[in-house]
Protein backbone atom coordinates (compact mmCIF):
# COMPACT_ATOMS: atom_id res chain seq x y z
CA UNK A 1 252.55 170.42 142.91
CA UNK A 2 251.07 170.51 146.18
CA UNK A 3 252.75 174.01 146.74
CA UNK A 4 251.34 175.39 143.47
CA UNK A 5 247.71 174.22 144.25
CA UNK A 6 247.97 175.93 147.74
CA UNK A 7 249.00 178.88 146.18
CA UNK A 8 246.53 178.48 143.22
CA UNK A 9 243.65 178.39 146.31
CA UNK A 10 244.93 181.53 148.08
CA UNK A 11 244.97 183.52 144.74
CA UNK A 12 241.30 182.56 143.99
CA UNK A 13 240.16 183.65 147.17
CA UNK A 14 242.20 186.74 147.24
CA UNK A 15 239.81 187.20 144.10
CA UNK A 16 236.51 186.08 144.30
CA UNK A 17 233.79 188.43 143.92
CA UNK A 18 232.04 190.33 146.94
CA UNK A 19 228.82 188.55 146.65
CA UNK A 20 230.94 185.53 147.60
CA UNK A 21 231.79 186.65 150.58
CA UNK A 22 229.98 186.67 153.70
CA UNK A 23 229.08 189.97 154.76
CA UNK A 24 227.93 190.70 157.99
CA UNK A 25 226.17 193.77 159.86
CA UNK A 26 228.59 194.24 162.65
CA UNK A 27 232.13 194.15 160.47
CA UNK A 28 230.78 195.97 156.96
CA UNK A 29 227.62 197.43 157.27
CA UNK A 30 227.54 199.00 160.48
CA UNK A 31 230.66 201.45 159.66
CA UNK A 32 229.08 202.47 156.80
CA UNK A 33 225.62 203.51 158.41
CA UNK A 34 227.12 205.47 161.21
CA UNK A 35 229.58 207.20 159.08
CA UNK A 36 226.98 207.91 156.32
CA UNK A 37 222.90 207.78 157.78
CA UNK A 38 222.91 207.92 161.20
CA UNK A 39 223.56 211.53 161.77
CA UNK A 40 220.02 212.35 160.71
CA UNK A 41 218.08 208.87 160.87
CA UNK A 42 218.47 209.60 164.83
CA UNK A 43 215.90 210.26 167.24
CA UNK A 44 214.70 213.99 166.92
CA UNK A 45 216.83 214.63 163.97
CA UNK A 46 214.80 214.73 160.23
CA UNK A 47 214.69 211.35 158.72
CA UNK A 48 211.75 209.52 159.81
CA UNK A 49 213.13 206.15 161.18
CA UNK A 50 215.86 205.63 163.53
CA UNK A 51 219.47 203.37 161.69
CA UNK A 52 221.09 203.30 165.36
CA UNK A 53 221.96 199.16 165.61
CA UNK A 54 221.25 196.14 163.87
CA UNK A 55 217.64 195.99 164.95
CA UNK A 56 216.57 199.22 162.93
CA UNK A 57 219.15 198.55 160.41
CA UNK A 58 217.95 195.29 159.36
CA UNK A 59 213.88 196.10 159.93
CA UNK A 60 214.45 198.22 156.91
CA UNK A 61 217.11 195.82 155.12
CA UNK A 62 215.31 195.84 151.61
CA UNK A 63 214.18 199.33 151.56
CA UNK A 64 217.79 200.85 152.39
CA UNK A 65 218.97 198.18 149.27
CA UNK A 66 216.74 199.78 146.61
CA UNK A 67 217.37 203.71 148.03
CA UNK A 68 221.24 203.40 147.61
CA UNK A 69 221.28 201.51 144.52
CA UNK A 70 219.57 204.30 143.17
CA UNK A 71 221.36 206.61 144.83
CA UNK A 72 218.50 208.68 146.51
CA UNK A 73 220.60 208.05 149.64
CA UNK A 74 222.63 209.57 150.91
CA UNK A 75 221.19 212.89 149.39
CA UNK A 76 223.94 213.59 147.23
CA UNK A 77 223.15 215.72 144.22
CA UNK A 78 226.68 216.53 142.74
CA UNK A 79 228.34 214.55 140.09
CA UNK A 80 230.88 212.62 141.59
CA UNK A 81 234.98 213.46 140.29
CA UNK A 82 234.30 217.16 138.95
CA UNK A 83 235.40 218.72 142.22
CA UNK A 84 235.63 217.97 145.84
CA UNK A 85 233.56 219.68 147.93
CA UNK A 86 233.37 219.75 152.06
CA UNK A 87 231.50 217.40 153.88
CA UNK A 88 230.42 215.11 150.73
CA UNK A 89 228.56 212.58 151.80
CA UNK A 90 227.88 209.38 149.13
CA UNK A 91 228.53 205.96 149.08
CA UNK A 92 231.10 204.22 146.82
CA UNK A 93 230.10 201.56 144.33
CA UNK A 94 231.48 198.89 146.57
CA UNK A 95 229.37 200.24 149.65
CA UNK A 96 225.94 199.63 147.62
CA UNK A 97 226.91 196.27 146.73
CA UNK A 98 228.22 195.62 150.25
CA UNK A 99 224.18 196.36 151.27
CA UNK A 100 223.22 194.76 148.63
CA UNK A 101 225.05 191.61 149.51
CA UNK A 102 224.20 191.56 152.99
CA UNK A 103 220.59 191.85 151.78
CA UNK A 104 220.51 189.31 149.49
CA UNK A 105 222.65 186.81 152.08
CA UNK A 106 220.12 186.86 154.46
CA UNK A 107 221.15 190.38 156.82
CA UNK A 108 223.60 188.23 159.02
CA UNK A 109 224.45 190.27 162.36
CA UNK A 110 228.03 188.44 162.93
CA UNK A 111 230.62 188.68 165.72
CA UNK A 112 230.03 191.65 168.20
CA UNK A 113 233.76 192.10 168.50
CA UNK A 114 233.47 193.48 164.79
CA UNK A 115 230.96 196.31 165.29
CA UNK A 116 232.01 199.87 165.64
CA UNK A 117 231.39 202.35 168.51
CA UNK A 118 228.09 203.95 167.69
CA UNK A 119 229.54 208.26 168.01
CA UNK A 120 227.66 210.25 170.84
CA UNK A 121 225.83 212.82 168.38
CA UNK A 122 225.05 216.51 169.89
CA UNK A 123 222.14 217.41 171.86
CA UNK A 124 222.15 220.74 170.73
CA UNK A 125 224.12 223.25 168.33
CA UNK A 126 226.38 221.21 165.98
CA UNK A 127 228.86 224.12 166.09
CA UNK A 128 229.23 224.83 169.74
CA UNK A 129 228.57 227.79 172.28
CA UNK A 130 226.85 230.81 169.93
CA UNK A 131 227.88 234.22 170.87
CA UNK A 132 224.62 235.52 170.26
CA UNK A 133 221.46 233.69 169.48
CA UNK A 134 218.36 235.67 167.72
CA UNK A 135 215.05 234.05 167.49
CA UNK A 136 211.30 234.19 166.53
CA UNK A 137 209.42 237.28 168.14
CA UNK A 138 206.25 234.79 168.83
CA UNK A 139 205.36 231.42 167.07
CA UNK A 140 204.02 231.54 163.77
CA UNK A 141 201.20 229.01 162.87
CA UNK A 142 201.69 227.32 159.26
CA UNK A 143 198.19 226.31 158.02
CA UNK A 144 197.28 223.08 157.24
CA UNK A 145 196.42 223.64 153.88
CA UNK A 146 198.21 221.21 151.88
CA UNK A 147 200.04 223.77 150.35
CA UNK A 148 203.43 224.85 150.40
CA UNK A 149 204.38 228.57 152.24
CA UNK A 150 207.38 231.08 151.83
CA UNK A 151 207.24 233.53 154.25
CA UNK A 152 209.70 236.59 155.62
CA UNK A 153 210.73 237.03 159.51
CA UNK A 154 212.74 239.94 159.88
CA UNK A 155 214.91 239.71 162.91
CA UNK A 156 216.56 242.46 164.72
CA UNK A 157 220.44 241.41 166.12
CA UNK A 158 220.83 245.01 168.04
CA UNK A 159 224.41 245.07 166.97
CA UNK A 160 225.53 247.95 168.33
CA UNK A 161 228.64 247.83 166.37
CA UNK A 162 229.97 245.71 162.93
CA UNK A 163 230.37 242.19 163.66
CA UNK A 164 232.19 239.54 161.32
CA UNK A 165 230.36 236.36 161.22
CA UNK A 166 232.36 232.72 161.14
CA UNK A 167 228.83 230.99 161.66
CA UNK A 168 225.55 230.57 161.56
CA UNK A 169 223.12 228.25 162.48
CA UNK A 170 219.45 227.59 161.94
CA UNK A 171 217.83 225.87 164.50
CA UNK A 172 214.63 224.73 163.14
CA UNK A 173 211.37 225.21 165.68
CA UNK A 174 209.49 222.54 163.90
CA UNK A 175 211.35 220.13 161.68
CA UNK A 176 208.44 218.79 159.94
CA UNK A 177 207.42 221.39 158.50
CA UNK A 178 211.07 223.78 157.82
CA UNK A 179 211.96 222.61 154.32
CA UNK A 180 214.81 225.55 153.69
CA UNK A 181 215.87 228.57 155.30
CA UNK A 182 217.43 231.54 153.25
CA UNK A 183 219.22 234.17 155.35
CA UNK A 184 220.24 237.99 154.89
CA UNK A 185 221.75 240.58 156.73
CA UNK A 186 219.42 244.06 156.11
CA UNK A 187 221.04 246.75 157.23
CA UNK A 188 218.21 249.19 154.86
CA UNK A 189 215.26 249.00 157.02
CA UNK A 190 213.67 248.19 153.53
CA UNK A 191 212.57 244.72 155.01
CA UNK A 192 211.54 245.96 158.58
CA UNK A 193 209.21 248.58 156.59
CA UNK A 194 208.46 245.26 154.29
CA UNK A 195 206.98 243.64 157.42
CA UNK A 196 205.51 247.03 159.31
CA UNK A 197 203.46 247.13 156.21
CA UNK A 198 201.63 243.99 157.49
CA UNK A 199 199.38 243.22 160.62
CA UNK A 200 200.47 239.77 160.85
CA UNK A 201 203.71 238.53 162.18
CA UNK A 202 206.43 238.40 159.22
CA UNK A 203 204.83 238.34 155.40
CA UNK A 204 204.30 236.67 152.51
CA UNK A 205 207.08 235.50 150.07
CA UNK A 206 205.48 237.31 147.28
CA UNK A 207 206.74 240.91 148.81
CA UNK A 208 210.30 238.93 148.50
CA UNK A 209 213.56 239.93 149.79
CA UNK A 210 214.79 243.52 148.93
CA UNK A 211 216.68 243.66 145.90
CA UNK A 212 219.90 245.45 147.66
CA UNK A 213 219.45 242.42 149.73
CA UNK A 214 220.69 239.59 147.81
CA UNK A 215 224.25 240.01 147.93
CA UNK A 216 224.38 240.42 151.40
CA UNK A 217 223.25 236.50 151.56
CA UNK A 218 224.40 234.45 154.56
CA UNK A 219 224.64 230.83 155.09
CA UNK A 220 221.18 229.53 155.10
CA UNK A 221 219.78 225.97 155.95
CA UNK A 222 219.05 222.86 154.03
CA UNK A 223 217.99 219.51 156.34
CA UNK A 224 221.04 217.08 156.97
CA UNK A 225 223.18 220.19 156.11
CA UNK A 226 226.07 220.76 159.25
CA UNK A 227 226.85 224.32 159.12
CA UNK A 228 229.89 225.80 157.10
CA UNK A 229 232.42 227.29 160.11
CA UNK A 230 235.01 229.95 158.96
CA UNK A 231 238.17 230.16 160.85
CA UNK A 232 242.07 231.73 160.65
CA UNK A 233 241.09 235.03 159.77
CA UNK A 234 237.76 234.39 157.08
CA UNK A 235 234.43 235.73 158.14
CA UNK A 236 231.37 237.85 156.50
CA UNK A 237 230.87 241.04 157.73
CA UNK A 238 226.98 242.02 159.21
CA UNK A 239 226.80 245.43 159.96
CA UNK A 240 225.96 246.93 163.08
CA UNK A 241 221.82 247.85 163.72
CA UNK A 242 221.11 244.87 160.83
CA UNK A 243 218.05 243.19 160.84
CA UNK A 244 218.44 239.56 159.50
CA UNK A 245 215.67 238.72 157.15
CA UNK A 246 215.15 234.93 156.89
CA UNK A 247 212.88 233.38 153.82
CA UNK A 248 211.67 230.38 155.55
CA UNK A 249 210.03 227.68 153.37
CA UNK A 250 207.18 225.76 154.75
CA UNK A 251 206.40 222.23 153.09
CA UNK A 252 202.76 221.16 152.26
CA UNK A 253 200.82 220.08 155.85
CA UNK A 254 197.34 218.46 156.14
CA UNK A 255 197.02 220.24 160.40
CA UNK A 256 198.48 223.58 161.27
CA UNK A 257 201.77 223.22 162.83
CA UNK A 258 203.64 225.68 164.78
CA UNK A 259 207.42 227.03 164.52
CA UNK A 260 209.85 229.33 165.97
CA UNK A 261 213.32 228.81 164.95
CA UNK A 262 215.97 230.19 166.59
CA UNK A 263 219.70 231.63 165.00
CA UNK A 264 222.98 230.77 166.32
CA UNK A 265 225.62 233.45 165.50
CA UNK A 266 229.06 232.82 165.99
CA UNK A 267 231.67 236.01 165.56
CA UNK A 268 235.32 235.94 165.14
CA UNK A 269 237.24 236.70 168.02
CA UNK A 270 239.52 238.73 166.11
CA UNK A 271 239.81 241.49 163.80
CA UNK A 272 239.36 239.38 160.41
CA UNK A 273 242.26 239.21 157.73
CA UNK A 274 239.96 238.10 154.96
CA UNK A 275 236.36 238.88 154.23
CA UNK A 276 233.94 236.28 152.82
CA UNK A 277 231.35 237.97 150.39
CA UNK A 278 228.54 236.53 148.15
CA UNK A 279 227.07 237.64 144.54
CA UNK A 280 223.65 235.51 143.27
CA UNK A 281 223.41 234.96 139.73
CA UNK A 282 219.51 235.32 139.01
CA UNK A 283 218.00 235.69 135.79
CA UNK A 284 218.30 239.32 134.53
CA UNK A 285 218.43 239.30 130.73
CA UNK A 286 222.06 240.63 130.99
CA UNK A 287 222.75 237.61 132.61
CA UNK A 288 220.96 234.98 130.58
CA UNK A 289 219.90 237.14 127.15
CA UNK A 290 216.47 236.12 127.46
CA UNK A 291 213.17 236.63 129.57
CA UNK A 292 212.80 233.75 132.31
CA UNK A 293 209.60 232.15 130.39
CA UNK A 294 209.02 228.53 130.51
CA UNK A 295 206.47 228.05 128.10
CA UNK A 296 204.14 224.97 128.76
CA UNK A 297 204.89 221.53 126.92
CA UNK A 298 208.47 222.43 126.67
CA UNK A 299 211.88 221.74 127.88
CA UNK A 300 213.91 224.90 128.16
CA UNK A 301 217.46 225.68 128.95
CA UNK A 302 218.71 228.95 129.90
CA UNK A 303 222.68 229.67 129.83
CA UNK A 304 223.34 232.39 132.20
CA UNK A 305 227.12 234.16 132.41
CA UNK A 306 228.86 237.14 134.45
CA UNK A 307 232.36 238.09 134.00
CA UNK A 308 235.07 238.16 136.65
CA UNK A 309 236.39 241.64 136.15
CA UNK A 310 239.18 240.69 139.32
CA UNK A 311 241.07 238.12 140.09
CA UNK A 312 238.80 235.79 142.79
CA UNK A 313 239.16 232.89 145.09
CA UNK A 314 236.02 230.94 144.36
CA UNK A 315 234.92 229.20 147.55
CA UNK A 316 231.41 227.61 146.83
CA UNK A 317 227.80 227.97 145.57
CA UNK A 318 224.54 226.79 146.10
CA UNK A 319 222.24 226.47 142.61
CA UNK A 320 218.53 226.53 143.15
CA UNK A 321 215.55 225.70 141.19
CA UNK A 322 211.76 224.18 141.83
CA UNK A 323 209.59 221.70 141.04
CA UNK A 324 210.39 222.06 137.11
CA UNK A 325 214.42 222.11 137.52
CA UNK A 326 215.99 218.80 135.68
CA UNK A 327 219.84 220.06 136.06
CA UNK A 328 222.70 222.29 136.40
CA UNK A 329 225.58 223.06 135.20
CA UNK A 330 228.61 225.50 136.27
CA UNK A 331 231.30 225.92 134.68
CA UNK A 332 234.08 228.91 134.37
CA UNK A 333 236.17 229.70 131.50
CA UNK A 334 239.50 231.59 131.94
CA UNK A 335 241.67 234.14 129.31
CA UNK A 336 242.92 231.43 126.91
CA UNK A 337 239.63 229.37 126.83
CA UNK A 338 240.93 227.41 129.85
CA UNK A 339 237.54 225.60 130.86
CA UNK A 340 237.14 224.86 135.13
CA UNK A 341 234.44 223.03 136.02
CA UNK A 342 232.92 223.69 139.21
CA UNK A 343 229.80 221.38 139.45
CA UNK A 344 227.54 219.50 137.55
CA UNK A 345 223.63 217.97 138.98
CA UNK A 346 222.44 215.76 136.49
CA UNK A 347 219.30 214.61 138.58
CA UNK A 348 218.22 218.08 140.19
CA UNK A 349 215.54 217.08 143.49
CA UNK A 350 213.88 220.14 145.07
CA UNK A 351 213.77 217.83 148.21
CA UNK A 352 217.42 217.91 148.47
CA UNK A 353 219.18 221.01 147.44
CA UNK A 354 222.02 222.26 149.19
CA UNK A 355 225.22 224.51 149.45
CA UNK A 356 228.51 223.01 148.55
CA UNK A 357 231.77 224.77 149.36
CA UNK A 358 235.06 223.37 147.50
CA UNK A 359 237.57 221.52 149.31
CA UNK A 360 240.30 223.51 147.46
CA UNK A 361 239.04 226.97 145.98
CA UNK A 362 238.93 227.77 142.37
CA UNK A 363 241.34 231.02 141.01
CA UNK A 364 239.49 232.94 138.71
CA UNK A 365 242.22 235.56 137.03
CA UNK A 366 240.50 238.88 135.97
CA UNK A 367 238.85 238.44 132.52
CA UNK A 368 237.62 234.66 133.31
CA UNK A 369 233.75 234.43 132.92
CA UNK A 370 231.37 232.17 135.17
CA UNK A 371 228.73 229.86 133.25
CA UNK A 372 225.51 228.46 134.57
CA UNK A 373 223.39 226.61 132.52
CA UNK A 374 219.96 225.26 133.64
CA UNK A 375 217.26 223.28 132.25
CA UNK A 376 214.18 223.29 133.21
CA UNK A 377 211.16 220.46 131.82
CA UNK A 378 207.79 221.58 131.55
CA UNK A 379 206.19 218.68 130.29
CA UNK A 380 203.66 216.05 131.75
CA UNK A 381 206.73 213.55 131.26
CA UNK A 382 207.72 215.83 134.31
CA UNK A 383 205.99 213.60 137.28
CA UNK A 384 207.05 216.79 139.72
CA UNK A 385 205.20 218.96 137.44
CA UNK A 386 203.43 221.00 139.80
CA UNK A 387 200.80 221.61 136.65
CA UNK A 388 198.46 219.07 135.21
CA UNK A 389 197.80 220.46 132.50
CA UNK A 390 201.51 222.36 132.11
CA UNK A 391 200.98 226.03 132.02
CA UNK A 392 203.35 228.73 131.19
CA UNK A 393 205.65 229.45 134.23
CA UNK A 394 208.16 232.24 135.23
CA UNK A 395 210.17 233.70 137.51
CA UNK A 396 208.47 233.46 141.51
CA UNK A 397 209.21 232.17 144.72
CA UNK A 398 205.99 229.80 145.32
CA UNK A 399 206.63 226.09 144.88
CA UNK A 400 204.30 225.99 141.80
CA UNK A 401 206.68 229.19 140.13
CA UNK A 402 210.53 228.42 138.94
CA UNK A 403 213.83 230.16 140.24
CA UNK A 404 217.38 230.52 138.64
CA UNK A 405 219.16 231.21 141.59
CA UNK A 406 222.50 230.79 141.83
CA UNK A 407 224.36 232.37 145.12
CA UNK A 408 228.45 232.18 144.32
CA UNK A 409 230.75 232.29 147.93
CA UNK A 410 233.82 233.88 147.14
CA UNK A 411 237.00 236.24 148.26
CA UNK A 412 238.93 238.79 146.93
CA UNK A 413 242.10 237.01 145.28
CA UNK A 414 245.64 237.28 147.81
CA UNK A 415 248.53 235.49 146.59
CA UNK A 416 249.15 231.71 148.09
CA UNK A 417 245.35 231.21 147.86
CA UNK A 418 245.96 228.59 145.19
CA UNK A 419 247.67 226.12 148.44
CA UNK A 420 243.89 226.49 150.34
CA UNK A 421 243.28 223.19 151.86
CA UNK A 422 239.67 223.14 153.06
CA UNK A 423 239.38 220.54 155.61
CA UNK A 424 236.22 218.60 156.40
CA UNK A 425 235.09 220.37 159.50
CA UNK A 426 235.90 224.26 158.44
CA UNK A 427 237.65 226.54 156.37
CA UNK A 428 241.55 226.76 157.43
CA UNK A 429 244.29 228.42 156.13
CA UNK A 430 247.88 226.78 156.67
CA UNK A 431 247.02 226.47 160.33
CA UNK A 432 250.53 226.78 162.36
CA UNK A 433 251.37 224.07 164.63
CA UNK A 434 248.98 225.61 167.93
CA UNK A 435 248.17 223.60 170.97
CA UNK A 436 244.33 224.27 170.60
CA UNK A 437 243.37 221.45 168.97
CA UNK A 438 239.61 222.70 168.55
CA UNK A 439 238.12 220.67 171.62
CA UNK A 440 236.60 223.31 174.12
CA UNK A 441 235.73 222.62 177.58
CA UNK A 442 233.31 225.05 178.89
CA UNK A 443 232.78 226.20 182.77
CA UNK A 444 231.04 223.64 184.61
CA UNK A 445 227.21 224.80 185.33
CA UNK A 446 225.62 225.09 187.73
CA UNK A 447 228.57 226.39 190.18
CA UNK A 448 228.44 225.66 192.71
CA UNK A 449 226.07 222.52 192.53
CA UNK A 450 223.60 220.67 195.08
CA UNK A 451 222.36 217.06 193.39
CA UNK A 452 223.20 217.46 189.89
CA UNK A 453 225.74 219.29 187.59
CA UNK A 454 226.88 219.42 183.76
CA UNK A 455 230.19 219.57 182.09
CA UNK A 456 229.39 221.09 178.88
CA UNK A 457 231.68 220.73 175.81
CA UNK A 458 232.69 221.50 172.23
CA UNK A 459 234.24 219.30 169.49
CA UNK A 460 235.40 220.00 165.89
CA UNK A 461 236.07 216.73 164.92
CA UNK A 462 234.90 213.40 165.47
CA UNK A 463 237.28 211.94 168.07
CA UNK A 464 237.40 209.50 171.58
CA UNK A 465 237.56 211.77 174.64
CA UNK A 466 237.77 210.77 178.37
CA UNK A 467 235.91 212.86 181.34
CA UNK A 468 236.69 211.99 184.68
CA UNK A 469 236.32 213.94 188.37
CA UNK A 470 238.98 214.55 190.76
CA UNK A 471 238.45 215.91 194.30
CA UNK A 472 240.79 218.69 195.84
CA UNK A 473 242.90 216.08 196.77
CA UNK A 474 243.58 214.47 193.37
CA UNK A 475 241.79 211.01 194.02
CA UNK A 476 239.35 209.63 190.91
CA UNK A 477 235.87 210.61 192.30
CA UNK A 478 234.12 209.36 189.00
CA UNK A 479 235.24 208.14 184.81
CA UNK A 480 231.84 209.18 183.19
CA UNK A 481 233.58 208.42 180.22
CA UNK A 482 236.57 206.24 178.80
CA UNK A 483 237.26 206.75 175.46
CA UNK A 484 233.91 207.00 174.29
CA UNK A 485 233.27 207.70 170.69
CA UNK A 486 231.86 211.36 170.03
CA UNK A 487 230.68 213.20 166.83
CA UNK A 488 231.52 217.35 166.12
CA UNK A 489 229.47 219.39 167.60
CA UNK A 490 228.07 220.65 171.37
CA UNK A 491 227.85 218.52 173.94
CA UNK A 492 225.90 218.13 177.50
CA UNK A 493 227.28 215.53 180.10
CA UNK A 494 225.07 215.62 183.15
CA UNK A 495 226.48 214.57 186.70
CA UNK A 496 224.69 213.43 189.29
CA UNK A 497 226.10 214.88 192.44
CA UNK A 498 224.42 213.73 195.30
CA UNK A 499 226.61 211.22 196.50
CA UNK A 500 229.66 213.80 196.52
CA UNK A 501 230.66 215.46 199.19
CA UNK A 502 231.14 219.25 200.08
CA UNK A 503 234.09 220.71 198.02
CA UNK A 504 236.08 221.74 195.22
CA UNK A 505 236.52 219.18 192.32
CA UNK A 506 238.05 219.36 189.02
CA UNK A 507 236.58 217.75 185.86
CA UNK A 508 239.20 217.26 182.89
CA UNK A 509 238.44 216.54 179.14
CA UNK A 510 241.27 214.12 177.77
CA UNK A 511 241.37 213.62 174.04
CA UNK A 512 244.67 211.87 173.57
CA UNK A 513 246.23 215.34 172.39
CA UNK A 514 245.14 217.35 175.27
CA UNK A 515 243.74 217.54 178.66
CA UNK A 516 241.35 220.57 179.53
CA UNK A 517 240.29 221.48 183.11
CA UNK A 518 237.42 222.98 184.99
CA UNK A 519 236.74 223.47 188.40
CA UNK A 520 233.53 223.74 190.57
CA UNK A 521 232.03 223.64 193.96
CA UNK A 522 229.31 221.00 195.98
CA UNK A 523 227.62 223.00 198.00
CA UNK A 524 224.36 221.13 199.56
């Protein structure tokens, strides 16, 4: 008897309900915020707080409740178990209530023991050394209007001969005031003479992009957003003596703030096996059968479709609307009435729009036809209605116009593309068994060195790495770092020198998988 009420005891426990439980910062909580918030609620990234410890955490205890339980954050806008796409980034049903819990139990810190390594985020590109890097001619001054500005830089790259891109990466001047970037390589001179037309620097988003532009889209930037990076052979083509032509949306400010954003391109090393192209679905009337009028005090759906006239590998797309856009959905429907669907955004937020590419791609045989249907409310119900009273409202790129814009990444079709595996950090393709594990450690600079040094390296993967120093005799000079906890991306680790003496060292990089090496010289 005693026996069956011991096991009776262990069974309810097994069982009882979360909110039972204690739940404390360092064991449940703290995992989940540095997996899932702190990669942009950092200092200098775009969220305006800081979620580094318990401290920050818990000052904004009830507030992070109520944004998760409604699922504003994370700022996921796909509907979750249609597809799997890279880098998703929501919390489960049992994460809210685990902050909820917490919350409501008082925001108990627990046993140190219990909380995770906070990752060493990177200082600078989240991709790693660019090969070439394009920026702003001269600062451009947004106005503080209160209004919201789109407005075309045209960039020159001086390619001298066809390069195939496997990256890019916007690197916002001002982040306060960068809402989204759009990107194109021009290789027309349509939007140089676009821009030459104007005394200012860059112009206004009513001149727009050239229409032999748009398919020659390249991966732009949303905030939060890590960049997309292509390996084993994929890559987009820019052709030599392009221009790139970026489409940079200002948001509202109240005191003119300065930008000048800078481009990180990263180009294959080798000749590329497969080439990444893009097609945008925007609102011709063969696409969608009907003029793109919203007519005020109505809500208005317009079903756009293309055919596939070749068999395609689908790899992702990025639908876009304004202030007016309720949803989306995407579908594709193959010979035989076969119906795929590709995403679905039942809440659409202008705030937080993105570009999602599929874990695994989608095979679209010849004869298949893509479907995007989008409704749009024009209707004081509407609170983001940028018009009080609703007017009629088409096709334009201000805020206070509407878009159907729907840019669709894709390749031509090659047999065994159905076993793509898209991993989290880039696009592979059965990756052979290599030694390179991704992890690059770059020459030490500067070389030779007086007082103070840096080892500067590259990670595609979250993962613990070691540095230490050796002298030319192969004694430990100095561990900067033991196992320390770092996220993907570009890293800086500065030495300080001065005590070392004159002569060659070696720093290595030890992941657990491999050990990389660089030397350099004190020279004082």
């Amino acid at each position: 008897m005693k026996h069956l009420s011991y096991t009776l005891l262990i069974s309810i426990t097994m069982y009882l309900p979360l909110s039972a439980q204690e739940v404390t910062y360092a064991r449940d909580i703290a995992p989940v915020i540095y997996q899932h918030c702190t990669s942009c609620h950092r200092s200098g990234e775009i969220a305006p707080f800081p979620l580094t410890n318990y401290n920050e955490v818990s000052n904004y205890g009830p507030f992070i409740r109520h944004v998760t339980s409604i699922r504003y954050m994370p700022p996921w806008k796909p509907e979750r178990g249609i597809r799997h796409y890279q880098k998703e980034n929501y919390l489960t049903d049992e994460q809210i209530a685990l902050i909820g819990n917490w919350v409501d139990q008082g925001m108990k810190y627990g046993d140190l023991a219990d909380e995770p390594e906070l990752p060493e985020f990177p200082e600078g590109s989240q991709v790693g050394t660019p090969d070439l890097v394009v920026s702003f001619a001269q600062s451009y001054v947004h106005k503080g209007t209160g209004i919201d500005e789109y407005r075309y830089f045209v960039i020159p790259t001086h390619l001298t001969e066809d390069r195939y891109l496997t990256a890019l990466e916007i690197r916002p001047g001002n982040k306060k005031i960068v809402h989204h970037t759009l990107v194109w390589a021009d290789s027309t001179g349509e939007s140089k003479a676009l821009d030459d037309a104007t005394p200012e620097y860059g112009y206004e988003g009513n001149s727009g992009a050239a229409a032999s532009n748009l398919n020659n889209q390249l991966p732009g930037y949303v905030p939060g957003q890590k960049p997309i990076v292509y390996t084993d052979g994929l890559a987009i083509r820019i052709p030599k003596g392009s221009d790139l032509l970026l489409q940079m949306h200002y948001a509202p400010s109240f005191s003119d703030e300065s930008d000048s954003t800078s481009i990180n391109l990263f180009f294959s090393k080798e000749p590329p096996t497969r080439a990444v192209q893009s097609f945008v679905m925007v609102p011709l009337p063969q696409i969608i059968n009907e003029l793109f009028i919203i007519p005020a005090n109505q809500v208005k759906t317009f079903h756009g479709k293309i055919p596939i006239p070749a068999k395609t590998t689908l790899l992702g797309l990025a639908p876009h609307s304004h202030l007016l856009g309720k949803n989306w959905d995407i579908f594709a429907v193959r010979p035989g009435n076969d119906t795929v669907r590709l995403m679905k955004i039942n809440e659409w937020d202008f705030n937080w729009q993105g570009s999602y590419s599929f874990v695994r791609p989608v095979i679209l045989p010849a004869g298949s036809e893509l479907h995007a249907i989008a409704t749009y409310d024009n209707t004081t119900s509407n609170v983001n209605n940028p018009n009080d009273p609703p007017k009629l409202v088409s096709w334009g790129e201000k805020t206070s116009d509407e878009m159907y814009y729907l840019p669709l990444i894709y390749m031509n079709y090659q047999p065994g593309d159905e076993n793509l595996v898209f991993d989290d950090e880039s696009l592979s393709i059965a990756r052979p068994e290599k030694e390179d594990d991704g992890t690059v450690l770059y020459p030490v600079y500067p070389n030779p060195a007086s007082d103070e040094t840096n080892v500067y390296f590259t990670l595609h993967k979250t993962e613990k790495i070691s540095i230490r120093i050796f002298d030319q005799s192969g004694r430990l000079v100095e561990e900067k770092y033991r196992n320390r906890l770092f996220a993907s991306g570009q890293h800086i680790c500065r030495i300080n020198t001065a005590g070392y003496s004159n002569g060659f060292y070696t720093v290595t990089l030890d992941n657990g998988q491999n050990k990389l090496t660089q030397k350099f010289i004190i020279a004082k």
